[in-house]
PDB file of N, CA and C in Angstrom:
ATOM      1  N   UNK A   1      15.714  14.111 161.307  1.00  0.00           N
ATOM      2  CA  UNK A   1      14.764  14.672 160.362  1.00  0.00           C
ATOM      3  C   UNK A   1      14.723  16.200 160.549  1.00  0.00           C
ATOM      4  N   UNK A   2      15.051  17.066 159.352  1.00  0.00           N
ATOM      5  CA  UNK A   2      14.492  18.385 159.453  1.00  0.00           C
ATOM      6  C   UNK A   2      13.702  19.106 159.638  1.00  0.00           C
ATOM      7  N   UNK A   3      13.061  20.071 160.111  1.00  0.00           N
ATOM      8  CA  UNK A   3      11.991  20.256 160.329  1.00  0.00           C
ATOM      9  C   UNK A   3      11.120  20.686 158.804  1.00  0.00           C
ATOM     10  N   UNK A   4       9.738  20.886 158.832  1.00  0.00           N
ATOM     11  CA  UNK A   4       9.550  21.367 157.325  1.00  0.00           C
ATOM     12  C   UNK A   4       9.727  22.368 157.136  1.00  0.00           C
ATOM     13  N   UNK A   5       9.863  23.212 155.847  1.00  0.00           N
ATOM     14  CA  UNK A   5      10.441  24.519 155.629  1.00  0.00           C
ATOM     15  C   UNK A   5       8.775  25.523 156.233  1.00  0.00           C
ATOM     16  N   UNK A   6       8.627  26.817 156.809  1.00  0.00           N
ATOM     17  CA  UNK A   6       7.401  27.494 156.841  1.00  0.00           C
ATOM     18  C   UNK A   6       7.024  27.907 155.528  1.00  0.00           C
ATOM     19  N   UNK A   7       5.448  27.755 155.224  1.00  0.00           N
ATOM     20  CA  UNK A   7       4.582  27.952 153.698  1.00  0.00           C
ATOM     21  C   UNK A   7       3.628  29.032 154.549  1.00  0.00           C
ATOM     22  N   UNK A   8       2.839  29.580 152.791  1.00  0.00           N
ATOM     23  CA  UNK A   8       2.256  30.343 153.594  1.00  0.00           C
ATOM     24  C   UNK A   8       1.287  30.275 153.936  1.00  0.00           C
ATOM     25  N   UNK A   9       0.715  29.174 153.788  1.00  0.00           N
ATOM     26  CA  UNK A   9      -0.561  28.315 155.026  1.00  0.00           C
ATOM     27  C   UNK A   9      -0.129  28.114 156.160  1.00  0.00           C
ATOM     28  N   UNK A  10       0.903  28.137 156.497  1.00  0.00           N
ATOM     29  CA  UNK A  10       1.137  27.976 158.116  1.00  0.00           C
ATOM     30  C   UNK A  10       0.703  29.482 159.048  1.00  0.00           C
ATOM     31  N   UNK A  11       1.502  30.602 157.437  1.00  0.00           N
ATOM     32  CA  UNK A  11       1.357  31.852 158.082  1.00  0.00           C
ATOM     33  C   UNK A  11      -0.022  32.045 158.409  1.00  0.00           C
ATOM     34  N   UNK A  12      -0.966  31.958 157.303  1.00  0.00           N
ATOM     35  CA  UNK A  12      -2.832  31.990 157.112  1.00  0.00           C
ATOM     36  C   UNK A  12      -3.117  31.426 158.514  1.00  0.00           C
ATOM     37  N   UNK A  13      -2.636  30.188 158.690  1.00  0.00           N
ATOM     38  CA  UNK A  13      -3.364  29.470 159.769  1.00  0.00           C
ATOM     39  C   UNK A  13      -3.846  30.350 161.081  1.00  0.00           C
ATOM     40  N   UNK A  14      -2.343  30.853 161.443  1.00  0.00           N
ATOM     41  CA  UNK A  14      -1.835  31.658 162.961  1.00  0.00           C
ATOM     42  C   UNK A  14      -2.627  32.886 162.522  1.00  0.00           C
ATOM     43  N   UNK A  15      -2.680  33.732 161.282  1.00  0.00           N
ATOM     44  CA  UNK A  15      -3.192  35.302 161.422  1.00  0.00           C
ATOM     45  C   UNK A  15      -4.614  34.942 161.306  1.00  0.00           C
ATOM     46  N   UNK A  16      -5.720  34.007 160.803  1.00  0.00           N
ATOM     47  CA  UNK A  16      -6.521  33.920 160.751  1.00  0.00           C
ATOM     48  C   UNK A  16      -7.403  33.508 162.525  1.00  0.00           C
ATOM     49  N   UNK A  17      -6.687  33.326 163.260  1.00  0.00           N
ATOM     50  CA  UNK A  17      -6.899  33.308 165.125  1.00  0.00           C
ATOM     51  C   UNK A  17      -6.682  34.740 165.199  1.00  0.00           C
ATOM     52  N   UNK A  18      -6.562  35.277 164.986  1.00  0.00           N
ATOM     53  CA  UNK A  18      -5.859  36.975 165.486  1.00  0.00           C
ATOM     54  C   UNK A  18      -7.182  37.677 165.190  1.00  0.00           C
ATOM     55  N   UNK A  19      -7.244  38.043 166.314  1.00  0.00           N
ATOM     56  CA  UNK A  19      -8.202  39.406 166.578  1.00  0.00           C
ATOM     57  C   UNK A  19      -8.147  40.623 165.570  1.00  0.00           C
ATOM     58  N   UNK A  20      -9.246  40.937 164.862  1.00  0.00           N
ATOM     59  CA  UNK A  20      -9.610  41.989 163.587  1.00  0.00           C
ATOM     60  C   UNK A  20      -8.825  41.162 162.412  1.00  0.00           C
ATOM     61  N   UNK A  21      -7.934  40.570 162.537  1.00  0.00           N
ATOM     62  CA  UNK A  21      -6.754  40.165 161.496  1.00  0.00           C
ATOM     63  C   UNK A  21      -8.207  39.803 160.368  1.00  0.00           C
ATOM     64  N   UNK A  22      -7.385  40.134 159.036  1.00  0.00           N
ATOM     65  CA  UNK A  22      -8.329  40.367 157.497  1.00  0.00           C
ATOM     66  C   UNK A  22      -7.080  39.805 156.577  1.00  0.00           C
ATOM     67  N   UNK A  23      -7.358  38.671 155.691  1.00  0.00           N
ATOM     68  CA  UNK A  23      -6.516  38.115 154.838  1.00  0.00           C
ATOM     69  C   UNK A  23      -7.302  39.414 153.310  1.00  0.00           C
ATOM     70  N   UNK A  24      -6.470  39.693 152.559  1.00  0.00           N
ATOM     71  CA  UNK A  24      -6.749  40.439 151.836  1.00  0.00           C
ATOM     72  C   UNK A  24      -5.944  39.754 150.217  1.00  0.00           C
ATOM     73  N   UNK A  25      -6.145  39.771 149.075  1.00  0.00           N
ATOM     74  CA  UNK A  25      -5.362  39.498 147.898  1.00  0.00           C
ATOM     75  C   UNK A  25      -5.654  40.604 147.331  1.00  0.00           C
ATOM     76  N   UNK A  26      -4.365  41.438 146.759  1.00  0.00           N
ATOM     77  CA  UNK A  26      -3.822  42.869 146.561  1.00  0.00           C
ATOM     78  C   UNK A  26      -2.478  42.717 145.270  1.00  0.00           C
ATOM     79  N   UNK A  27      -3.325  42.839 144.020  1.00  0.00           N
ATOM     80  CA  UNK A  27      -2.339  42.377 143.142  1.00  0.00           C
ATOM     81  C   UNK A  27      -1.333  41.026 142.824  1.00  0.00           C
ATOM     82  N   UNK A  28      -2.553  40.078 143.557  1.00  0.00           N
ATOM     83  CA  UNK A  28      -1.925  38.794 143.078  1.00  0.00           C
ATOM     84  C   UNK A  28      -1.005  38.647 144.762  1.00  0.00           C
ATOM     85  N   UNK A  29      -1.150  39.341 145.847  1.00  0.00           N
ATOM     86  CA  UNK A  29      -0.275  38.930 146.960  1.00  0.00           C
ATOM     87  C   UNK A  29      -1.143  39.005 147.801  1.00  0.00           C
ATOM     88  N   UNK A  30      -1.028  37.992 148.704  1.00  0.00           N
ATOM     89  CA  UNK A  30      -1.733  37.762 149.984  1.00  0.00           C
ATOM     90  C   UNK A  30      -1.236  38.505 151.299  1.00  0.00           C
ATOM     91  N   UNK A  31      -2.277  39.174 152.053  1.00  0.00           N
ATOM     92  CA  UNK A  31      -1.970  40.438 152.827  1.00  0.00           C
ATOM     93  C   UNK A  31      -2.611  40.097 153.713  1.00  0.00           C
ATOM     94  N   UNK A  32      -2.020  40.211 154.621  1.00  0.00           N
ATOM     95  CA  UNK A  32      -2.748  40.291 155.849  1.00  0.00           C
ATOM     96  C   UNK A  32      -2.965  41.646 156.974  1.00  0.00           C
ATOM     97  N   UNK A  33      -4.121  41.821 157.519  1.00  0.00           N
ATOM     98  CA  UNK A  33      -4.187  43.415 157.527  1.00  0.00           C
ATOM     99  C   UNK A  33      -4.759  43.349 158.694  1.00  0.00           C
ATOM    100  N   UNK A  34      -4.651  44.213 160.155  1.00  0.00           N
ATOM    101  CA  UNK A  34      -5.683  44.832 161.016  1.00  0.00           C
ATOM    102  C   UNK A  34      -6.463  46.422 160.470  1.00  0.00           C
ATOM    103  N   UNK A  35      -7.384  46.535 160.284  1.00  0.00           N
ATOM    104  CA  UNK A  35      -8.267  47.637 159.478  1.00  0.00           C
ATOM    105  C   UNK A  35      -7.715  48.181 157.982  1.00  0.00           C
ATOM    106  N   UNK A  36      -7.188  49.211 157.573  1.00  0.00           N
ATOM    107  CA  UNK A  36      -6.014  49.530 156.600  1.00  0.00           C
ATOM    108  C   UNK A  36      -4.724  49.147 156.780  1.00  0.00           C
ATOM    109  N   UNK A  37      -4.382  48.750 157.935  1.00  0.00           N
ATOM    110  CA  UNK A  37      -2.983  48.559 157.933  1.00  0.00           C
ATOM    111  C   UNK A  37      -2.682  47.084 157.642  1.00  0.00           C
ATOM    112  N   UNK A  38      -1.560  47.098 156.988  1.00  0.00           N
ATOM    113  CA  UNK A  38      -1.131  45.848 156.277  1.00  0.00           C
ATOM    114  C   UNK A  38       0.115  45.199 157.501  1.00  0.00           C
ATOM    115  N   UNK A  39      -0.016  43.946 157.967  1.00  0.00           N
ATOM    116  CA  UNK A  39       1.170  44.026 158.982  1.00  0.00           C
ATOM    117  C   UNK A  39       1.638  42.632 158.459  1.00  0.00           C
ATOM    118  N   UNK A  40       1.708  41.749 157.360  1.00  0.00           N
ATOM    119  CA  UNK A  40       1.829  40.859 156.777  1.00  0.00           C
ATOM    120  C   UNK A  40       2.062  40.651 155.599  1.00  0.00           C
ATOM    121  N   UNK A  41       2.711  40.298 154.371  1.00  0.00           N
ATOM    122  CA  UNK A  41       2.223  40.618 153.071  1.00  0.00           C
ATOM    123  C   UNK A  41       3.199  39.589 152.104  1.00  0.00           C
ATOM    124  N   UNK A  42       2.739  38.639 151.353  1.00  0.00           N
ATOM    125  CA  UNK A  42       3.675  37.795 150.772  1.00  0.00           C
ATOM    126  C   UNK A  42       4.265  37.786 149.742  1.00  0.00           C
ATOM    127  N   UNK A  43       5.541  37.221 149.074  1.00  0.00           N
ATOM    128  CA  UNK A  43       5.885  37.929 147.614  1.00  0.00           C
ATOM    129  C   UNK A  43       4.456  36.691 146.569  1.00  0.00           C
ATOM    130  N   UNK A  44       4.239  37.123 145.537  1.00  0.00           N
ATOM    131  CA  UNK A  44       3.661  36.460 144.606  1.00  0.00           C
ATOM    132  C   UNK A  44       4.088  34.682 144.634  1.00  0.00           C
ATOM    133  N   UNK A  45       5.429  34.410 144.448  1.00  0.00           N
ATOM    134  CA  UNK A  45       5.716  33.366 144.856  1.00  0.00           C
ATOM    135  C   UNK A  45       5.549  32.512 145.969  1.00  0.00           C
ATOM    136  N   UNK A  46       5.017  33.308 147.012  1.00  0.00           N
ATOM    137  CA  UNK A  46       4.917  33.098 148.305  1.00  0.00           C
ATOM    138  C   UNK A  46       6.394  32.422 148.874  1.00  0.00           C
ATOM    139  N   UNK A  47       7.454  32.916 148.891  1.00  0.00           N
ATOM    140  CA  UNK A  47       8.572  32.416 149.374  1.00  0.00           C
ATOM    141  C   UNK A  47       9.091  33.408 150.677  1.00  0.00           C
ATOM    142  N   UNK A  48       8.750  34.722 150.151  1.00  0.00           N
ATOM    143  CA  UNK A  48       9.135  35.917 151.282  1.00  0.00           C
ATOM    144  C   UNK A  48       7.885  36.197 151.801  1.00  0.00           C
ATOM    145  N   UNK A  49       8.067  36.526 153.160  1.00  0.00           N
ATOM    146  CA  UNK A  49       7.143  37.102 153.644  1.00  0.00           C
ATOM    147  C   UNK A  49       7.643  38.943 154.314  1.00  0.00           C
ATOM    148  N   UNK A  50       6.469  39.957 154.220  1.00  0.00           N
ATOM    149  CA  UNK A  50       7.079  41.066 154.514  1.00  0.00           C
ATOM    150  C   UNK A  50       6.934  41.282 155.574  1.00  0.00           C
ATOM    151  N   UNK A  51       6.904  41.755 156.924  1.00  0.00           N
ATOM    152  CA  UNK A  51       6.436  41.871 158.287  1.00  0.00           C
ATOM    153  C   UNK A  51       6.604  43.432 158.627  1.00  0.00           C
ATOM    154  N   UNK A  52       5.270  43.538 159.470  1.00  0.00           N
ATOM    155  CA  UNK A  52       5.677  45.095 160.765  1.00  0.00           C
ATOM    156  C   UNK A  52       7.220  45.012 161.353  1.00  0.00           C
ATOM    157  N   UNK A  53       8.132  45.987 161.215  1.00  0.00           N
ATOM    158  CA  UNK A  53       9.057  45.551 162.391  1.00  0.00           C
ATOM    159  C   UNK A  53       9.151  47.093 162.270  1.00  0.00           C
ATOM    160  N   UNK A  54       9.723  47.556 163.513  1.00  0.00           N
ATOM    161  CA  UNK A  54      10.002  48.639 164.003  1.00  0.00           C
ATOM    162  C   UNK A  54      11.438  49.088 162.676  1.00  0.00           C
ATOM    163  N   UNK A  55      10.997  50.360 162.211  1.00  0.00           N
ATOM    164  CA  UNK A  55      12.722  50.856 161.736  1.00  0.00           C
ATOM    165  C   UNK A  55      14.040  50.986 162.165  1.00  0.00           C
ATOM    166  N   UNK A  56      13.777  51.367 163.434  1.00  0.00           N
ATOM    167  CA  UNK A  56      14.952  51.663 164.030  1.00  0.00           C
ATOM    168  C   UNK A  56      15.931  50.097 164.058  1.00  0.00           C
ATOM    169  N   UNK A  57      15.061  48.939 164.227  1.00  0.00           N
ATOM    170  CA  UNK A  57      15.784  48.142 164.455  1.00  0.00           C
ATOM    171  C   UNK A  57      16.025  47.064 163.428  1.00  0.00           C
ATOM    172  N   UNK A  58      15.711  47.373 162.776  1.00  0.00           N
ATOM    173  CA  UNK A  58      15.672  46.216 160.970  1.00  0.00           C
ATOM    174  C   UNK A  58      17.018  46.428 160.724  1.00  0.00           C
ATOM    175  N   UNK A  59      17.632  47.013 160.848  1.00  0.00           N
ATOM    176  CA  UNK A  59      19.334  46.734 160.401  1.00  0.00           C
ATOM    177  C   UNK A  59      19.970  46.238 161.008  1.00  0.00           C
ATOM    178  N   UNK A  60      20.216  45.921 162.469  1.00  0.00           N
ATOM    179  CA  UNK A  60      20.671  45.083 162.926  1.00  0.00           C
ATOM    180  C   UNK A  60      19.653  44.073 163.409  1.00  0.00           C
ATOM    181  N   UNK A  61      18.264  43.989 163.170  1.00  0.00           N
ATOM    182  CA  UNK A  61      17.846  41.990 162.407  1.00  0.00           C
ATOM    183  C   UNK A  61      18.723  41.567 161.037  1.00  0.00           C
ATOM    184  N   UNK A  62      18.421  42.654 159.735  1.00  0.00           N
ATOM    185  CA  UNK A  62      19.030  41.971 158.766  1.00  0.00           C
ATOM    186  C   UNK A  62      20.621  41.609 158.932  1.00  0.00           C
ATOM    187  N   UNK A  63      21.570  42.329 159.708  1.00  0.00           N
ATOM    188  CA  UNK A  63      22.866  42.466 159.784  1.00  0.00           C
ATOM    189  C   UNK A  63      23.059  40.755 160.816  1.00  0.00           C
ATOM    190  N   UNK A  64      21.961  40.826 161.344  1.00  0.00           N
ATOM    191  CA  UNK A  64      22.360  39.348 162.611  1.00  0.00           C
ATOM    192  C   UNK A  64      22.227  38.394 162.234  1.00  0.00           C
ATOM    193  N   UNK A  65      21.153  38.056 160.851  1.00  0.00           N
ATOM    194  CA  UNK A  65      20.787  36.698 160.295  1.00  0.00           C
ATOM    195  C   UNK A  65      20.373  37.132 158.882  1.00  0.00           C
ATOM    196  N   UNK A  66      21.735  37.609 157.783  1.00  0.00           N
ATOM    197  CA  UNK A  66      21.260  37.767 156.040  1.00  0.00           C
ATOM    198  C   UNK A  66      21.110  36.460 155.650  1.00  0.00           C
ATOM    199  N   UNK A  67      21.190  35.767 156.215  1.00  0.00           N
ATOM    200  CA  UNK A  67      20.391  34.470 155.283  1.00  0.00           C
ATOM    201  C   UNK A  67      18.953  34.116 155.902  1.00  0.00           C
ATOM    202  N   UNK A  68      18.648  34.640 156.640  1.00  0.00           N
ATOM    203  CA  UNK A  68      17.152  34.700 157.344  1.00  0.00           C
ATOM    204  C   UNK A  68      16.602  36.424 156.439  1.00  0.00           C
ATOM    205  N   UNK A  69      16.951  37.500 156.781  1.00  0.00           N
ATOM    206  CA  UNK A  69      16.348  38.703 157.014  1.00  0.00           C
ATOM    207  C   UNK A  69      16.776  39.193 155.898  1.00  0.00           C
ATOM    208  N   UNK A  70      15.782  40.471 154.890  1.00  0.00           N
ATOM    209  CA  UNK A  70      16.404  41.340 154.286  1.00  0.00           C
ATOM    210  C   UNK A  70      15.817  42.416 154.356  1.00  0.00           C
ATOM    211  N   UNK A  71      16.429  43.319 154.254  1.00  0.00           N
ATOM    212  CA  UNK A  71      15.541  44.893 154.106  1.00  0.00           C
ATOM    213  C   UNK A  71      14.793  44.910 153.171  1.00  0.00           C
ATOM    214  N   UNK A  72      13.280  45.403 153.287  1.00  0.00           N
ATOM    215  CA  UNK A  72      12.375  45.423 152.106  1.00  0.00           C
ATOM    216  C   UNK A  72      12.992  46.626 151.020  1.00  0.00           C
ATOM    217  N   UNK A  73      12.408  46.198 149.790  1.00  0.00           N
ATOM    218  CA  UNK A  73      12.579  47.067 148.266  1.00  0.00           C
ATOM    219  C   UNK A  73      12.483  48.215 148.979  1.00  0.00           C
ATOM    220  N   UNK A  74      13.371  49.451 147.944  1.00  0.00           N
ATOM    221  CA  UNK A  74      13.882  51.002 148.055  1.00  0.00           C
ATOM    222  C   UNK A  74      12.453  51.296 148.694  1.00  0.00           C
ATOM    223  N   UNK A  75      11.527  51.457 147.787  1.00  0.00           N
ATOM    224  CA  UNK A  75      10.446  52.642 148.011  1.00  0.00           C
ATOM    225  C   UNK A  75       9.744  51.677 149.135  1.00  0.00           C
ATOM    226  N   UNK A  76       9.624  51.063 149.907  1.00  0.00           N
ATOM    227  CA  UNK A  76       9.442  50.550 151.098  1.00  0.00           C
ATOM    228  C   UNK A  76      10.246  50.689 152.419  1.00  0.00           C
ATOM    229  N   UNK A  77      11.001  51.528 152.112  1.00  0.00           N
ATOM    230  CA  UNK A  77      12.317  51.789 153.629  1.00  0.00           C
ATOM    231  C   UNK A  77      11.014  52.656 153.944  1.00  0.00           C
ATOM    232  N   UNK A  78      10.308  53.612 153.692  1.00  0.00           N
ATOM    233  CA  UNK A  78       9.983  54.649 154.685  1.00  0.00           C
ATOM    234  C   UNK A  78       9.183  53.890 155.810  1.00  0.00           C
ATOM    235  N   UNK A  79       8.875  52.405 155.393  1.00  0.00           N
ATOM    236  CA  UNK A  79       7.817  52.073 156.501  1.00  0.00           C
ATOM    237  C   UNK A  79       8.367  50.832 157.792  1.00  0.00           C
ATOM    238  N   UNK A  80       7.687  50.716 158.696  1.00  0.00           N
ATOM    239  CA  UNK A  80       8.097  49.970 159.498  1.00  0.00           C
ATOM    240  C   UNK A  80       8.129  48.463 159.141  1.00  0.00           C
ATOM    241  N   UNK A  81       8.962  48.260 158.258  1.00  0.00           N
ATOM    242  CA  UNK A  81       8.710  46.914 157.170  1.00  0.00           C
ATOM    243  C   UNK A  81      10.572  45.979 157.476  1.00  0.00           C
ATOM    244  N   UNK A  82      10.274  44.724 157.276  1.00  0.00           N
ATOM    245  CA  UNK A  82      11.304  43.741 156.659  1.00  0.00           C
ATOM    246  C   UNK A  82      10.730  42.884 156.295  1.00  0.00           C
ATOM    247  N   UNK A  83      12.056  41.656 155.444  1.00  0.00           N
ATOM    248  CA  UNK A  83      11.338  40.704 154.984  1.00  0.00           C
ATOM    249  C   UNK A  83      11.839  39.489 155.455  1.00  0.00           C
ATOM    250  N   UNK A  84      11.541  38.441 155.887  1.00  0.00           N
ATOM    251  CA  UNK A  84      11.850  36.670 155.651  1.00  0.00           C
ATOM    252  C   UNK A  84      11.622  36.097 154.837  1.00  0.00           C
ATOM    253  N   UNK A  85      12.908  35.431 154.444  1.00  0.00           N
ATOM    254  CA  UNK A  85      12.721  33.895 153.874  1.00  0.00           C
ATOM    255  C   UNK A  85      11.917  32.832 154.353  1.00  0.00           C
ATOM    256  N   UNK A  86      10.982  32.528 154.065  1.00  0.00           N
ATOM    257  CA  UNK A  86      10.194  31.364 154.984  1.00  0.00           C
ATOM    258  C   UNK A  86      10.830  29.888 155.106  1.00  0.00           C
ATOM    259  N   UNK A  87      11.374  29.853 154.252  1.00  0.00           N
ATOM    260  CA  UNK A  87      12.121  28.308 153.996  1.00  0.00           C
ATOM    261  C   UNK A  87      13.486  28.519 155.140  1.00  0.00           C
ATOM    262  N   UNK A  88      13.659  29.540 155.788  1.00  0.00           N
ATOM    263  CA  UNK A  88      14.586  29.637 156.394  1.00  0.00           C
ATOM    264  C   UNK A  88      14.290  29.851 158.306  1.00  0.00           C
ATOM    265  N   UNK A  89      13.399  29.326 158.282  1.00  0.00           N
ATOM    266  CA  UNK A  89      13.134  29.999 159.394  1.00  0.00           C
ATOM    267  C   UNK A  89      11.815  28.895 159.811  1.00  0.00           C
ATOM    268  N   UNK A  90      11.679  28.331 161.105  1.00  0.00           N
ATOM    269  CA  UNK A  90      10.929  27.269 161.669  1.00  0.00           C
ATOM    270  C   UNK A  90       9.517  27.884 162.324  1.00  0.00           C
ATOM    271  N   UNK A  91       9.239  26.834 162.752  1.00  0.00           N
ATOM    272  CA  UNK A  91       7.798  27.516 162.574  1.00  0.00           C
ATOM    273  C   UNK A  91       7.318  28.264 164.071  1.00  0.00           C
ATOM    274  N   UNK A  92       7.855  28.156 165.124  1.00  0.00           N
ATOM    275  CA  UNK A  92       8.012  28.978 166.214  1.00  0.00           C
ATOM    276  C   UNK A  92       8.826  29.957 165.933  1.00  0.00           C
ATOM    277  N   UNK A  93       9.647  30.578 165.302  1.00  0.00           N
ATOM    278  CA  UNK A  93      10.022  31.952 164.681  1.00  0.00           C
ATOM    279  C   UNK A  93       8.974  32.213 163.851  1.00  0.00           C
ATOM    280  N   UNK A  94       8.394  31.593 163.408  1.00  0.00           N
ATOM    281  CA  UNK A  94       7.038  32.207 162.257  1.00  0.00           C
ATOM    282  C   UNK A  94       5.964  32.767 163.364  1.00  0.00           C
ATOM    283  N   UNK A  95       5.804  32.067 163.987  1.00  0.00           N
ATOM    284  CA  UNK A  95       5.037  32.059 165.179  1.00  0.00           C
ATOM    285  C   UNK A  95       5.318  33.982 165.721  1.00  0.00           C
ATOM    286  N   UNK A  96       6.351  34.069 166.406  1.00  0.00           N
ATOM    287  CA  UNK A  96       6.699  34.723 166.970  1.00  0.00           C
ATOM    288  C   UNK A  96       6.829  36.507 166.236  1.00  0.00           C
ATOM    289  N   UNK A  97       7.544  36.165 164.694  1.00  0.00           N
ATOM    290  CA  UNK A  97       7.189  36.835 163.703  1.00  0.00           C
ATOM    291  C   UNK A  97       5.817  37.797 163.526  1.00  0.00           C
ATOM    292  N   UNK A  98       4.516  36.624 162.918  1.00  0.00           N
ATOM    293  CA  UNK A  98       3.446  36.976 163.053  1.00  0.00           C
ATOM    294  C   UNK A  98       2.876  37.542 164.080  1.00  0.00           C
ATOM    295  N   UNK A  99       2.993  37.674 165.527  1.00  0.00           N
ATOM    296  CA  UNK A  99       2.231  38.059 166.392  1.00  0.00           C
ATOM    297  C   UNK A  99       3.024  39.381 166.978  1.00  0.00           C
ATOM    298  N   UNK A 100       4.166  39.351 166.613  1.00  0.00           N
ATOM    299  CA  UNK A 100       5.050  40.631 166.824  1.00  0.00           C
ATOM    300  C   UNK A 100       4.572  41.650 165.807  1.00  0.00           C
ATOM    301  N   UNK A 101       4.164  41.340 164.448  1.00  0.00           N
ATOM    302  CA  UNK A 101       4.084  42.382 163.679  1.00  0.00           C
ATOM    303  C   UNK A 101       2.373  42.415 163.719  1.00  0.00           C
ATOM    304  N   UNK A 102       1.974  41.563 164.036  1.00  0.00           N
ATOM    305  CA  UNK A 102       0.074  41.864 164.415  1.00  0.00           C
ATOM    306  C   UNK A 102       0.534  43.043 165.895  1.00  0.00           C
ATOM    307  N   UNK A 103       0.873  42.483 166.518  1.00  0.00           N
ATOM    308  CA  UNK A 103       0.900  43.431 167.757  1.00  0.00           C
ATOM    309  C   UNK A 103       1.186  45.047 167.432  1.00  0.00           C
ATOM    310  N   UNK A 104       2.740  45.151 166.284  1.00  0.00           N
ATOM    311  CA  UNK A 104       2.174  46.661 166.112  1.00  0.00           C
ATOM    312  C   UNK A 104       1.243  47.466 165.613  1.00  0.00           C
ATOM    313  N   UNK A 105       0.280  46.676 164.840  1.00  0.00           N
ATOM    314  CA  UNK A 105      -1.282  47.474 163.868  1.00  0.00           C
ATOM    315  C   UNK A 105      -2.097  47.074 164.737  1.00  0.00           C
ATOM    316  N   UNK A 106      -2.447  46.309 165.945  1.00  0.00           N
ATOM    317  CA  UNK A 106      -3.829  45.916 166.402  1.00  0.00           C
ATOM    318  C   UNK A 106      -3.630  46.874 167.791  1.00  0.00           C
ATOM    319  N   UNK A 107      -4.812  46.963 168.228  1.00  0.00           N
ATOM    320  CA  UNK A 107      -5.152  48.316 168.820  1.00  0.00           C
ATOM    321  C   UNK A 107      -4.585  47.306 170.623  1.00  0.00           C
ATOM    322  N   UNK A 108      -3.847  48.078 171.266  1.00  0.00           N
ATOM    323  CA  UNK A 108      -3.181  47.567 172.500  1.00  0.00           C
ATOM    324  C   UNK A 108      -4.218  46.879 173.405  1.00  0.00           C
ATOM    325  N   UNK A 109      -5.597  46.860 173.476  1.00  0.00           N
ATOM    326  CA  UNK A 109      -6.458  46.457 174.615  1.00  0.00           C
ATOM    327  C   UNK A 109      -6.696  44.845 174.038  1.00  0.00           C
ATOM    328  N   UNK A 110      -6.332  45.106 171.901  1.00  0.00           N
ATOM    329  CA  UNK A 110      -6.717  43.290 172.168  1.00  0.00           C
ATOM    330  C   UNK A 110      -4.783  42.459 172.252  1.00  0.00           C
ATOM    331  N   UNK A 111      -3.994  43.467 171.983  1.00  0.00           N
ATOM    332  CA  UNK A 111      -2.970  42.795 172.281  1.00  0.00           C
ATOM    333  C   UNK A 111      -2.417  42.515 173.638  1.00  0.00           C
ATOM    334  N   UNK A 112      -3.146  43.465 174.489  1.00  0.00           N
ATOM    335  CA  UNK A 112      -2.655  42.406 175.936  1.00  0.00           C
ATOM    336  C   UNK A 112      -3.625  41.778 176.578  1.00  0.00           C
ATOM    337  N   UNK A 113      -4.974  40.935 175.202  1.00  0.00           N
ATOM    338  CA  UNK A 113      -5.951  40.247 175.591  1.00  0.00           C
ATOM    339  C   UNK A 113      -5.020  38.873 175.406  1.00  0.00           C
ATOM    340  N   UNK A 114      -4.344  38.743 174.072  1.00  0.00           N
ATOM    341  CA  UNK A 114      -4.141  37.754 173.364  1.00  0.00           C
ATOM    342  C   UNK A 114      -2.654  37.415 173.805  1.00  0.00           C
ATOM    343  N   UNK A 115      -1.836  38.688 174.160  1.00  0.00           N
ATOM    344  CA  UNK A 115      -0.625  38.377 174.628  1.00  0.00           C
ATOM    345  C   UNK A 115      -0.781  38.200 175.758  1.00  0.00           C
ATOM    346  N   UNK A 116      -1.429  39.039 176.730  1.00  0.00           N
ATOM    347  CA  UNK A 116      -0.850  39.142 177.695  1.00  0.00           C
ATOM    348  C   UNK A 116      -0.078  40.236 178.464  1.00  0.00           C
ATOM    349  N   UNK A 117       0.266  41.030 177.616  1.00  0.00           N
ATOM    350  CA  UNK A 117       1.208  41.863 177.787  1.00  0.00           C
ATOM    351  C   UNK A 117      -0.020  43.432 178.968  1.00  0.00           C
ATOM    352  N   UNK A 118       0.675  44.177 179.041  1.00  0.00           N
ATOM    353  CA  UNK A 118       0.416  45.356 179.846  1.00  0.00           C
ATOM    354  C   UNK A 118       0.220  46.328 178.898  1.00  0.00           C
ATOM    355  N   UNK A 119      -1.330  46.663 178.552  1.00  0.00           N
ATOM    356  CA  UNK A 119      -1.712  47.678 177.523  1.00  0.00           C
ATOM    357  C   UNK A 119      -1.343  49.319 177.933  1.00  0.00           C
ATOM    358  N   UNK A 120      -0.525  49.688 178.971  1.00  0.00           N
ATOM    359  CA  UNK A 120       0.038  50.836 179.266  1.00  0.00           C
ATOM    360  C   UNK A 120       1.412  50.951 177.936  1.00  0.00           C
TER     361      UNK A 120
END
């Protein structure tokens, strides 16, 4: 049996546990946000999802898995943005996804509450 494809109630589920995390609807797309910053954001269809990812390294995510990853639309390169296919991708990569791109907008003292990690 396959696993099920990720929707974007699975995504809601996980950002709605997240510290400050704010579901927002912004022209018909569901956003997910720590204060102004948007670190989540779905296409209308809800099939793509957009994520925080660092710039420097979004070309070789999209270059390692183009049937998983794509670079977000032109006037969106300036930001620390990519996108997933959700139907392509299981739900511990969704997992992992979401809390990677919450981690870069949420302020470091609650991300190494929730991660764990070393707020230095």
């Amino acid at each position: 049996m396959s696993p099920q494809p990720v929707t974007l109630e699975d995504v809601r589920e996980l950002a709605e546990t997240l510290p400050r995390s704010q579901e927002a609807l912004v022209r018909d797309r569901v956003k997910f946000r720590v204060g102004q910053i948007v670190y989540l954001a779905a296409s209308s269809d809800e099939t793509l999802l957009g994520f925080a990812f660092p710039k420097e390294e979004r070309e070789m995510l999209v270059a390692s898995e183009p049937e998983k990853f794509m670079l977000p639309r032109q006037a969106d390169m300036r930001y620390n943005w990519v996108v997933v296919r959700l139907a392509a991708i299981d739900r511990e990569e969704m997992r992992e996804i979401v809390l990677e791109a919450w981690a870069m907008v949420a302020p470091k003292f609650l991300v190494a509450t929730v991660l764990g990690d070393d707020p230095s």
